[in-house]
N, C-alpha and C. Protein backbone atom coordinates (compact mmCIF):
# COMPACT_ATOMS: atom_id res chain seq x y z
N UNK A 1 -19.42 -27.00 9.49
CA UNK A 1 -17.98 -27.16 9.33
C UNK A 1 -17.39 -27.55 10.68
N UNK A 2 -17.21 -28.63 10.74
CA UNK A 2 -16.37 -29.31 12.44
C UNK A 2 -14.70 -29.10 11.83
N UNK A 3 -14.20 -28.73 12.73
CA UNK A 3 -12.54 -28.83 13.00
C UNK A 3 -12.08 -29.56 13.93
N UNK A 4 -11.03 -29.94 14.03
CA UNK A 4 -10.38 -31.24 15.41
C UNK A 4 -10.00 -29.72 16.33
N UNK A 5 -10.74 -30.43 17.37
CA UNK A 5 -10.27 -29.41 18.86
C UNK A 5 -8.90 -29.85 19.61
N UNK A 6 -8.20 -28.23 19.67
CA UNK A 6 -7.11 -28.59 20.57
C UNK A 6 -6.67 -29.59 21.62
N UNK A 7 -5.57 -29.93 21.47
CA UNK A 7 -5.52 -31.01 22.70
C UNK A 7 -5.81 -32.49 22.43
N UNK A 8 -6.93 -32.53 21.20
CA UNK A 8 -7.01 -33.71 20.35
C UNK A 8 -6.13 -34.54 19.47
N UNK A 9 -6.70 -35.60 19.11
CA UNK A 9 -6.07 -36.56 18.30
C UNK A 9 -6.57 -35.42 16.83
N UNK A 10 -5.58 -35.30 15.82
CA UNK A 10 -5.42 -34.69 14.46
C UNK A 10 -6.34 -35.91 14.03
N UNK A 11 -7.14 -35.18 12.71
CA UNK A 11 -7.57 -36.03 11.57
C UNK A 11 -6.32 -36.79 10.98
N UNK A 12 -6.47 -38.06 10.78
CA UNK A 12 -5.69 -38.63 9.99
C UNK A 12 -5.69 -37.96 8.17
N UNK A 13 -4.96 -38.20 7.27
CA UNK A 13 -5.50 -38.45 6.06
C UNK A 13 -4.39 -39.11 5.37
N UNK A 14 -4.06 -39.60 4.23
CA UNK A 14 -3.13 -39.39 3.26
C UNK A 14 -3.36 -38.90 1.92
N UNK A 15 -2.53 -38.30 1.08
CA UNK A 15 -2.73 -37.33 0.57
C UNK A 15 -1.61 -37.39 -0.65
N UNK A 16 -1.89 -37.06 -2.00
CA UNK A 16 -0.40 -37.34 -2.93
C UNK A 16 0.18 -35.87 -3.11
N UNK A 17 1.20 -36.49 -3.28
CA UNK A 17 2.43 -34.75 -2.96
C UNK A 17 3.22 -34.55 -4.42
N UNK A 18 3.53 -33.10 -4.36
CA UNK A 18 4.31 -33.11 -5.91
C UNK A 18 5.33 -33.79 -5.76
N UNK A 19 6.40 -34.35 -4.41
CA UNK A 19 7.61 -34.92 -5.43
C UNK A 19 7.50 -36.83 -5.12
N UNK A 20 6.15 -36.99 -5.00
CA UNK A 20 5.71 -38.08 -5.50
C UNK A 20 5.66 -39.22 -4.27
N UNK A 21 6.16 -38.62 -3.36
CA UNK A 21 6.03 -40.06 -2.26
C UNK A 21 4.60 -40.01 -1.83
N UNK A 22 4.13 -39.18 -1.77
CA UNK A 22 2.82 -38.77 -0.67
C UNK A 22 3.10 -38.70 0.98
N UNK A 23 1.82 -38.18 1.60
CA UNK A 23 2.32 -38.07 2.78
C UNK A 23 1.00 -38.44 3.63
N UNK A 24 1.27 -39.32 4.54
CA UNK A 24 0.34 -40.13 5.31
C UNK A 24 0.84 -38.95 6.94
N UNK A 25 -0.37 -38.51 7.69
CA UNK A 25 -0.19 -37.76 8.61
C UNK A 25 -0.03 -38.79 9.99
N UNK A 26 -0.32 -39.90 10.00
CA UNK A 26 0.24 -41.35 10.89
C UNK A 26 1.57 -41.87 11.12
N UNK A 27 2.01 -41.41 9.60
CA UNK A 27 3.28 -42.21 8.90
C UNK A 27 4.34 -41.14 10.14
N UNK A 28 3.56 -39.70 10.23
CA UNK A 28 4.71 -38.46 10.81
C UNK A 28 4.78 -38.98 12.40
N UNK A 29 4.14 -39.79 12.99
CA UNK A 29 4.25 -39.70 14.28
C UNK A 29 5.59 -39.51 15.01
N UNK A 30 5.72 -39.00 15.72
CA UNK A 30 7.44 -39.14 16.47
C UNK A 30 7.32 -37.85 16.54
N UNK A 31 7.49 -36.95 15.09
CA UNK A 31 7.62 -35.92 15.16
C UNK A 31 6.72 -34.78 14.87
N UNK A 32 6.88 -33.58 15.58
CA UNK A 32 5.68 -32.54 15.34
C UNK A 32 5.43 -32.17 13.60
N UNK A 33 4.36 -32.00 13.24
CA UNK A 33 3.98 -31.58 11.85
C UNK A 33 3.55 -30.19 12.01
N UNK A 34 3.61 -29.69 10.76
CA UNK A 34 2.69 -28.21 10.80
C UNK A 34 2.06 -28.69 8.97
N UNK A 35 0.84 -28.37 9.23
CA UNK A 35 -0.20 -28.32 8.17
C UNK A 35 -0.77 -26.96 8.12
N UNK A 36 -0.07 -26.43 6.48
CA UNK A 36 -0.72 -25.13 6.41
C UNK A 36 -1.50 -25.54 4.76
N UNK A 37 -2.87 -24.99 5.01
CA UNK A 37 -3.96 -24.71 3.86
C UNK A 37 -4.01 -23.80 3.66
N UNK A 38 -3.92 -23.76 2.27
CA UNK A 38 -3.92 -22.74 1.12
C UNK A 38 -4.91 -22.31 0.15
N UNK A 39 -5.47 -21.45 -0.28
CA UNK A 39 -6.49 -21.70 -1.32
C UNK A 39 -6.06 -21.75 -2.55
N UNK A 40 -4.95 -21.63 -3.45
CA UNK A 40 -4.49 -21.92 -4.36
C UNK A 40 -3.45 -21.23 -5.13
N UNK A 41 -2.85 -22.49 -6.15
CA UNK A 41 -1.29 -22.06 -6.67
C UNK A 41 -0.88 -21.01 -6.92
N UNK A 42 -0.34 -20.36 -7.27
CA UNK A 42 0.34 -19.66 -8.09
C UNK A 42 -0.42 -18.23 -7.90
N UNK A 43 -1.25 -18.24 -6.74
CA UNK A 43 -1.24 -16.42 -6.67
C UNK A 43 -1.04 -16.15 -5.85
N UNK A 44 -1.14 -14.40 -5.20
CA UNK A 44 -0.77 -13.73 -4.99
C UNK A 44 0.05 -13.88 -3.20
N UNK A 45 -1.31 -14.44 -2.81
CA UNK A 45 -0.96 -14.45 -1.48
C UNK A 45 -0.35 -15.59 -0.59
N UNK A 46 -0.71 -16.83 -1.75
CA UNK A 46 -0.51 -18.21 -1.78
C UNK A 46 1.03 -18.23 -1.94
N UNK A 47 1.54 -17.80 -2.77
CA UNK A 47 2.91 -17.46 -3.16
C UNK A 47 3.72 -16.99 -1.97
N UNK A 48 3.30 -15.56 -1.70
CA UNK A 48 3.78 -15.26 -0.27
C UNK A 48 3.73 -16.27 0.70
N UNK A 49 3.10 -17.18 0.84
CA UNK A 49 3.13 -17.64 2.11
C UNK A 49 3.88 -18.87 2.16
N UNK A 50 4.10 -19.71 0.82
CA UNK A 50 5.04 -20.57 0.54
C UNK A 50 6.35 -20.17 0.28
N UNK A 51 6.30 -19.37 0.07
CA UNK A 51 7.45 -18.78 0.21
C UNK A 51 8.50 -18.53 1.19
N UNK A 52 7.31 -17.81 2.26
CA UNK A 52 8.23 -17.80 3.76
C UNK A 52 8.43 -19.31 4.25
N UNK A 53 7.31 -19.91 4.31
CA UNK A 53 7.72 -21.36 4.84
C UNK A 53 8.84 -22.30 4.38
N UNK A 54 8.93 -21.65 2.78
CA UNK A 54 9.85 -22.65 2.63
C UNK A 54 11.21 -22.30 2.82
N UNK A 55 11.10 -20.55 2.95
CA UNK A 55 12.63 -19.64 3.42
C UNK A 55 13.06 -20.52 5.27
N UNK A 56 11.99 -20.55 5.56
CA UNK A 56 12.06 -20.97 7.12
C UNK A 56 12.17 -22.58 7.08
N UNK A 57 12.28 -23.45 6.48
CA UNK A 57 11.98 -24.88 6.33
C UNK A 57 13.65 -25.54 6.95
N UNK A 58 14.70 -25.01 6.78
CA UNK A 58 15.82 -25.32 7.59
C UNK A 58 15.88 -25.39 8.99
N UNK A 59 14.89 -23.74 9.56
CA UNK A 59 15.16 -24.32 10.65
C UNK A 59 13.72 -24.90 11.44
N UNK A 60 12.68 -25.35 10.78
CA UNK A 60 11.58 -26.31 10.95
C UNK A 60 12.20 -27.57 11.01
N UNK A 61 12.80 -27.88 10.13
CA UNK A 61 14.13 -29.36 10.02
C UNK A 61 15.06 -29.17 11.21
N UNK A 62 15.61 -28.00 11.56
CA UNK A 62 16.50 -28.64 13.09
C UNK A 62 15.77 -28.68 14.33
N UNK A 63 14.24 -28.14 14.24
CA UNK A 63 13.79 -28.88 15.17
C UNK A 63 12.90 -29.76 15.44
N UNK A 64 13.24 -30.52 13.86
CA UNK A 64 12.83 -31.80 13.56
C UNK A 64 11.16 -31.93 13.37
N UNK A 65 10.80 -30.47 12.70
CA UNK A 65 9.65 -30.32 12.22
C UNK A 65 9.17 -30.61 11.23
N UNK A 66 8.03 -31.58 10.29
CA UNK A 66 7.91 -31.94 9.07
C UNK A 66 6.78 -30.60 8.96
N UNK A 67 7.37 -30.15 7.78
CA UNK A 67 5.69 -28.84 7.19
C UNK A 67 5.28 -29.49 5.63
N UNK A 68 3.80 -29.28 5.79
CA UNK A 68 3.60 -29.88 4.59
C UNK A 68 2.32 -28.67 4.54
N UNK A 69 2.25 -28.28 3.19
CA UNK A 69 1.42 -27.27 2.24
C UNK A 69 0.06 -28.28 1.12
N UNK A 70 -1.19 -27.88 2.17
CA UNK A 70 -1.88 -28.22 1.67
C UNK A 70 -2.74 -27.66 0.40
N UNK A 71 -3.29 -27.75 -0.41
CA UNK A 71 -4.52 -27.05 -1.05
C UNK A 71 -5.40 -27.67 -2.02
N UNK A 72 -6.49 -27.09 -2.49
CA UNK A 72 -6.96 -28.39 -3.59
C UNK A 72 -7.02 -28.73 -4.75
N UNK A 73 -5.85 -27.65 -5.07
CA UNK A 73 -5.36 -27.87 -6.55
C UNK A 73 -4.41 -29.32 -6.78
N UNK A 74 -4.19 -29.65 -7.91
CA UNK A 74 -3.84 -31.17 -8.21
C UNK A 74 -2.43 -31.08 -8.15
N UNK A 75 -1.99 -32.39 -8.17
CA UNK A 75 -0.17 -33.12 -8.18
C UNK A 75 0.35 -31.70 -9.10
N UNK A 76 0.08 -32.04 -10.46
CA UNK A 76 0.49 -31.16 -11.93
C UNK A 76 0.38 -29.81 -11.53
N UNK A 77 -0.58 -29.30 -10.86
CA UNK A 77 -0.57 -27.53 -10.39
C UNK A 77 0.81 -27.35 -9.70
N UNK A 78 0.85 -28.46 -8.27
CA UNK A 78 1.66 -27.81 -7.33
C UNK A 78 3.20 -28.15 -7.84
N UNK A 79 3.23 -29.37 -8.89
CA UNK A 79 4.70 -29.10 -9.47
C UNK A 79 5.12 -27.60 -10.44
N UNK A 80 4.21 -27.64 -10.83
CA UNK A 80 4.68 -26.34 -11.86
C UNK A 80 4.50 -25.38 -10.65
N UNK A 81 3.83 -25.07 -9.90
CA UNK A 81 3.74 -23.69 -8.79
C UNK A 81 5.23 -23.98 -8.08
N UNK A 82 5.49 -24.98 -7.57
CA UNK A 82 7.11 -25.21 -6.79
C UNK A 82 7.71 -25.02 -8.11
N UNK A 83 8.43 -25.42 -8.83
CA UNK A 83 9.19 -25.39 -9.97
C UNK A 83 9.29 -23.60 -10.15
N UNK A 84 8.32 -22.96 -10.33
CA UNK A 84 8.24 -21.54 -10.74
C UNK A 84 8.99 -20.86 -9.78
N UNK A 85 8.21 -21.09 -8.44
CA UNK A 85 9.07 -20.50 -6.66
C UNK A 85 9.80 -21.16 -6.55
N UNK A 86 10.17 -22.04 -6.47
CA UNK A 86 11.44 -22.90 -6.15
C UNK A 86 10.78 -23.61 -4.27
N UNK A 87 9.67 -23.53 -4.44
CA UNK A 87 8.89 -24.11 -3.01
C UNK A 87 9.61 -25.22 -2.52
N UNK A 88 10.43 -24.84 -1.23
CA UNK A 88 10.71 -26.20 -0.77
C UNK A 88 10.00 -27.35 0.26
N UNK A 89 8.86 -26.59 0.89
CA UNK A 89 7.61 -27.60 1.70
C UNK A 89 7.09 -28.55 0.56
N UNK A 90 6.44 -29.82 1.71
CA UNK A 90 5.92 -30.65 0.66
C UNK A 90 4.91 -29.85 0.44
N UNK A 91 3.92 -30.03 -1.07
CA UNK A 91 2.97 -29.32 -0.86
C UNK A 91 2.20 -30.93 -1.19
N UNK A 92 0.81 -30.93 -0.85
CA UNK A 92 -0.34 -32.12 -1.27
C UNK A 92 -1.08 -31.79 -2.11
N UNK A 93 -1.60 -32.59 -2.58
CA UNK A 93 -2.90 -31.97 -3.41
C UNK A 93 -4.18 -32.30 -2.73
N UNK A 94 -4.84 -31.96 -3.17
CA UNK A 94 -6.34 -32.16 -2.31
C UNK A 94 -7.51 -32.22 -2.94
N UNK A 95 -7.82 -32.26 -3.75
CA UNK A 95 -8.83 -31.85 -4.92
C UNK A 95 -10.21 -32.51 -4.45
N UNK A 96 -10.36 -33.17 -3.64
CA UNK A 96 -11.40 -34.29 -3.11
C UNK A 96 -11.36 -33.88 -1.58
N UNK A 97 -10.82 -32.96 -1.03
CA UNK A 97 -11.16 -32.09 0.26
C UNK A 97 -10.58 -33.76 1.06
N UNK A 98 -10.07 -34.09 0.89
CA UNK A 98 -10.11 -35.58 2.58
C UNK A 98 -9.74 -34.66 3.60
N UNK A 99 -8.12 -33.91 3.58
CA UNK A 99 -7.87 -33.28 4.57
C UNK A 99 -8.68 -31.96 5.02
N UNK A 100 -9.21 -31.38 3.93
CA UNK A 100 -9.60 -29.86 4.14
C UNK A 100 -10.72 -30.47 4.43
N UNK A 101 -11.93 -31.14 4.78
CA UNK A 101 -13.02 -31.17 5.05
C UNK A 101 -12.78 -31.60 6.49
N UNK A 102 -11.67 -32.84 6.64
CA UNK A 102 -11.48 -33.27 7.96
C UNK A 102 -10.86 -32.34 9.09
N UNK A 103 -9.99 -31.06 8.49
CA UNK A 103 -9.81 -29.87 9.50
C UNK A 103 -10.66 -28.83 9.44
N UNK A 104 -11.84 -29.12 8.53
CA UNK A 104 -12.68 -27.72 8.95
C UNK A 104 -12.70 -26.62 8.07
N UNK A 105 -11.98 -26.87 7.44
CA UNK A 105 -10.83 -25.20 6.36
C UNK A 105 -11.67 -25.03 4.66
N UNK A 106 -13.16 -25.90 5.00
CA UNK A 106 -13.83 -25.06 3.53
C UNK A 106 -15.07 -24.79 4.06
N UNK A 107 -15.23 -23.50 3.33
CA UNK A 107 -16.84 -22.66 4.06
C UNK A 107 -16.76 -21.62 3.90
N UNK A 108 -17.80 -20.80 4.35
CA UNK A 108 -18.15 -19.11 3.85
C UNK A 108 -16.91 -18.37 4.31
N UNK A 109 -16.48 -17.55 3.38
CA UNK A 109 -15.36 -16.24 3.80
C UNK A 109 -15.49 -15.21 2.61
N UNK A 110 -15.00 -14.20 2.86
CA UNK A 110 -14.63 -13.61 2.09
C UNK A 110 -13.35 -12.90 1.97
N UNK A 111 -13.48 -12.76 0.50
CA UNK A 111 -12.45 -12.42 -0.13
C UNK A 111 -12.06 -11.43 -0.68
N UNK A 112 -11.34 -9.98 -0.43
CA UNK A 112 -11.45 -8.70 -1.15
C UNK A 112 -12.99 -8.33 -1.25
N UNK A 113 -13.77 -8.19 -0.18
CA UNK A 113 -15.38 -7.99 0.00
C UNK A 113 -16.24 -8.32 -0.94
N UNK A 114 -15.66 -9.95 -1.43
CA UNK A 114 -16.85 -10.92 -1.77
C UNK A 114 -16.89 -12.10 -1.09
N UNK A 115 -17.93 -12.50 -0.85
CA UNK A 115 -18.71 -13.40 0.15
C UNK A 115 -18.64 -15.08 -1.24
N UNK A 116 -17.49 -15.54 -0.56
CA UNK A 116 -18.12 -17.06 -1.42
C UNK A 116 -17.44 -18.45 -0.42
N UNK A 117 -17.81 -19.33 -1.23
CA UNK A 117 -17.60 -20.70 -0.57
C UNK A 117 -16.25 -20.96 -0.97
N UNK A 118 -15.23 -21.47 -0.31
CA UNK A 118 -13.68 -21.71 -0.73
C UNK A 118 -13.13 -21.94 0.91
N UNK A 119 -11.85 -22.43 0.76
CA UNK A 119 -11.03 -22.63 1.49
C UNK A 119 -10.69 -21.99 2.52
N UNK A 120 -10.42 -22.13 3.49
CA UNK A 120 -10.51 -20.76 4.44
C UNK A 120 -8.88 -21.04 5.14
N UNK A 121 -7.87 -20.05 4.56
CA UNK A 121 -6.22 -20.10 4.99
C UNK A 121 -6.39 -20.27 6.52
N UNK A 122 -6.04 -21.55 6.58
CA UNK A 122 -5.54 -21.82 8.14
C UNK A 122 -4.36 -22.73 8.32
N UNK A 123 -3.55 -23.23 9.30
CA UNK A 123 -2.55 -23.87 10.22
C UNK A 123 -2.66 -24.29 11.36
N UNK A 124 -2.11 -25.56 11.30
CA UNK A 124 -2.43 -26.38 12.15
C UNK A 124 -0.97 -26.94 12.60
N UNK A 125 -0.63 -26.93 13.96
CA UNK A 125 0.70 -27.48 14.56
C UNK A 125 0.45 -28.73 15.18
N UNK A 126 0.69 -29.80 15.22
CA UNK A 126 0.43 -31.20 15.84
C UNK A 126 1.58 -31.29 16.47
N UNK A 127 1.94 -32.09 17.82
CA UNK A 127 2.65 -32.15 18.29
C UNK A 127 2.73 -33.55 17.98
N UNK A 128 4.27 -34.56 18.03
CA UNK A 128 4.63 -35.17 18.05
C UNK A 128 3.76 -36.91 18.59
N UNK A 129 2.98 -36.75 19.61
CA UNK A 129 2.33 -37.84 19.40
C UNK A 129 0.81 -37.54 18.75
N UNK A 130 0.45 -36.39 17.52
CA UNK A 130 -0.33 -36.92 16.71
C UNK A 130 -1.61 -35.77 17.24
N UNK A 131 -1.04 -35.34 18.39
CA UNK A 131 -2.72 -34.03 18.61
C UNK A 131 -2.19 -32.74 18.49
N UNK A 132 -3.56 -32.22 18.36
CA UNK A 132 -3.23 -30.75 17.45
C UNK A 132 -2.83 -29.48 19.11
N UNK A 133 -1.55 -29.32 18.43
CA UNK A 133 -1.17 -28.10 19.61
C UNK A 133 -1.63 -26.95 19.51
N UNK A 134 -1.59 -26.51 18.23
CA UNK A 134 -2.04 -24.72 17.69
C UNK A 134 -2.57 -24.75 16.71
N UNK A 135 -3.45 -24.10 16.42
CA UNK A 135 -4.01 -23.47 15.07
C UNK A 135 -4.35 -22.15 15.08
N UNK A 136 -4.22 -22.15 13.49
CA UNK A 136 -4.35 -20.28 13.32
C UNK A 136 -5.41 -20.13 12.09
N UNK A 137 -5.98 -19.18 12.18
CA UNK A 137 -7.11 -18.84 10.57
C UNK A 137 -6.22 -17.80 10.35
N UNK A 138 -5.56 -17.84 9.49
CA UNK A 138 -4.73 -16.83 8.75
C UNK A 138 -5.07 -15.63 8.26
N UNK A 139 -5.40 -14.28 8.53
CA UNK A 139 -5.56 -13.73 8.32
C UNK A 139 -4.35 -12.13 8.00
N UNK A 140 -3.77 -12.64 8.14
CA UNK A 140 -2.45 -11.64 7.44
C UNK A 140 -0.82 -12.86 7.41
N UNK A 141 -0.65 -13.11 6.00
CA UNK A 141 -0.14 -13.83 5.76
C UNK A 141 1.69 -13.67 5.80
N UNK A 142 1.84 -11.92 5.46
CA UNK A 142 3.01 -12.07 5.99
C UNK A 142 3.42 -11.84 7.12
N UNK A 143 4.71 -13.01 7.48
CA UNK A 143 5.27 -12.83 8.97
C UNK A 143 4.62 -14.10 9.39
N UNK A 144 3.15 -14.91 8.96
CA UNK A 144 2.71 -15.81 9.84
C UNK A 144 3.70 -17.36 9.89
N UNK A 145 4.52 -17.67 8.81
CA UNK A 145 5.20 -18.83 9.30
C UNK A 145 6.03 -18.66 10.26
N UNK A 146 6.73 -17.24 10.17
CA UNK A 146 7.51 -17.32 11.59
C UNK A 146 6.96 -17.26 12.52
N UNK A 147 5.81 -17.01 12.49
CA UNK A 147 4.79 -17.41 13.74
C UNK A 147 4.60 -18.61 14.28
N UNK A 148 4.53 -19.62 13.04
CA UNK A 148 4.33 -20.89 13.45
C UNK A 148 5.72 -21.35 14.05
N UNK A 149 6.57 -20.86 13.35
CA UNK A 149 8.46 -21.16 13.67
C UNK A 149 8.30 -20.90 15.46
N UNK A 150 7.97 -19.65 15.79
CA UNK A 150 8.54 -19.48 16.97
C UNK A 150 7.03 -20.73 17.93
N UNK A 151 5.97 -21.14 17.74
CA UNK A 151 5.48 -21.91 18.21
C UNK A 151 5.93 -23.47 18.21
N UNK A 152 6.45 -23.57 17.63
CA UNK A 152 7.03 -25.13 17.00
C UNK A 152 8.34 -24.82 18.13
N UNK A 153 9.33 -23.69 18.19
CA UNK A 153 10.30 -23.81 19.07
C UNK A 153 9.67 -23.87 20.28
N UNK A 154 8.54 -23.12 21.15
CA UNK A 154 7.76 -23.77 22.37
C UNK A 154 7.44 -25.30 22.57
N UNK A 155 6.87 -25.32 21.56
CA UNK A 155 6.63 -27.12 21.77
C UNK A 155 7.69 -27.94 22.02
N UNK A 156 8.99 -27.57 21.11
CA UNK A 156 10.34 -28.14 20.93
C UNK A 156 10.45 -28.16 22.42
N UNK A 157 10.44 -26.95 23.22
CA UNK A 157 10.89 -26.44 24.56
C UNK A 157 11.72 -27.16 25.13
């Protein structure tokens, strides 16, 4: 499992999104991105965490932050999962891993002390010309977007 090292140029990808434009990670240049992976819709912890991001997504927008919610469930999952939460991040779909294989984020973890192959919750902050500033392996999900919030205001600096 390779990941892009700090300080680097980000994996490119593009990727189709529920409200239909898609999102090319090239297309974002100018401005900083945050890429958070998810392992999937509509549960428990997945929920929580789109949730905060998208409570926090106003002020990711005044400092001209794009966040986009990855995972590898399809277009049709992540509309009905936003529609249900009212999710306001883009979310992507991924179902063919382009992005999650190109950051590293599928491989052994476990889960409630079972050991399997899946997605592994991480975030990724890119700064504005396109390399990766921060990343996190998520391991306690609430509180972590404002984590990323108050890192995105450093970069802003």
């Amino acid at each position: 499992m390779t990941k892009p090292e700090k300080g680097r140029k980000a994996p490119d990808f593009e990727l189709p999104t529920a409200d239909g434009a898609g999102f090319r990670l090239s297309a974002a240049l100018g401005r900083p991105v945050v890429l958070y992976f998810y392992p999937e819709d509509d549960t428990e912890g997945c929920t929580i965490e789109n949730r905060e991001f998208s409570a926090l997504l106003p002020e990711f927008e005044a400092l001209g932050v794009t966040v986009v919610g990855i995972s590898p469930d399809t277009v049709a999952s992540h509309c009905k999962f936003r529609d249900k939460h009212a999710i306001a991040t883009v979310l992507a779909a991924d179902p063919e891993h382009k992005a999650i294989d190109a950051y590293g984020v599928w491989g052994p973890k476990v889960t409630f002390g079972h050991h399997m192959i899946g997605l592994i919750r991480s975030t990724f902050l890119i700064d504005a010309r396109g390399r990766l500033a921060e990343e996190w392996r998520v391991t306690r999900i609430k509180g972590h977007a404002g984590k990323v919030l108050d890192a995105a205001r450093a970069l802003a600096g």
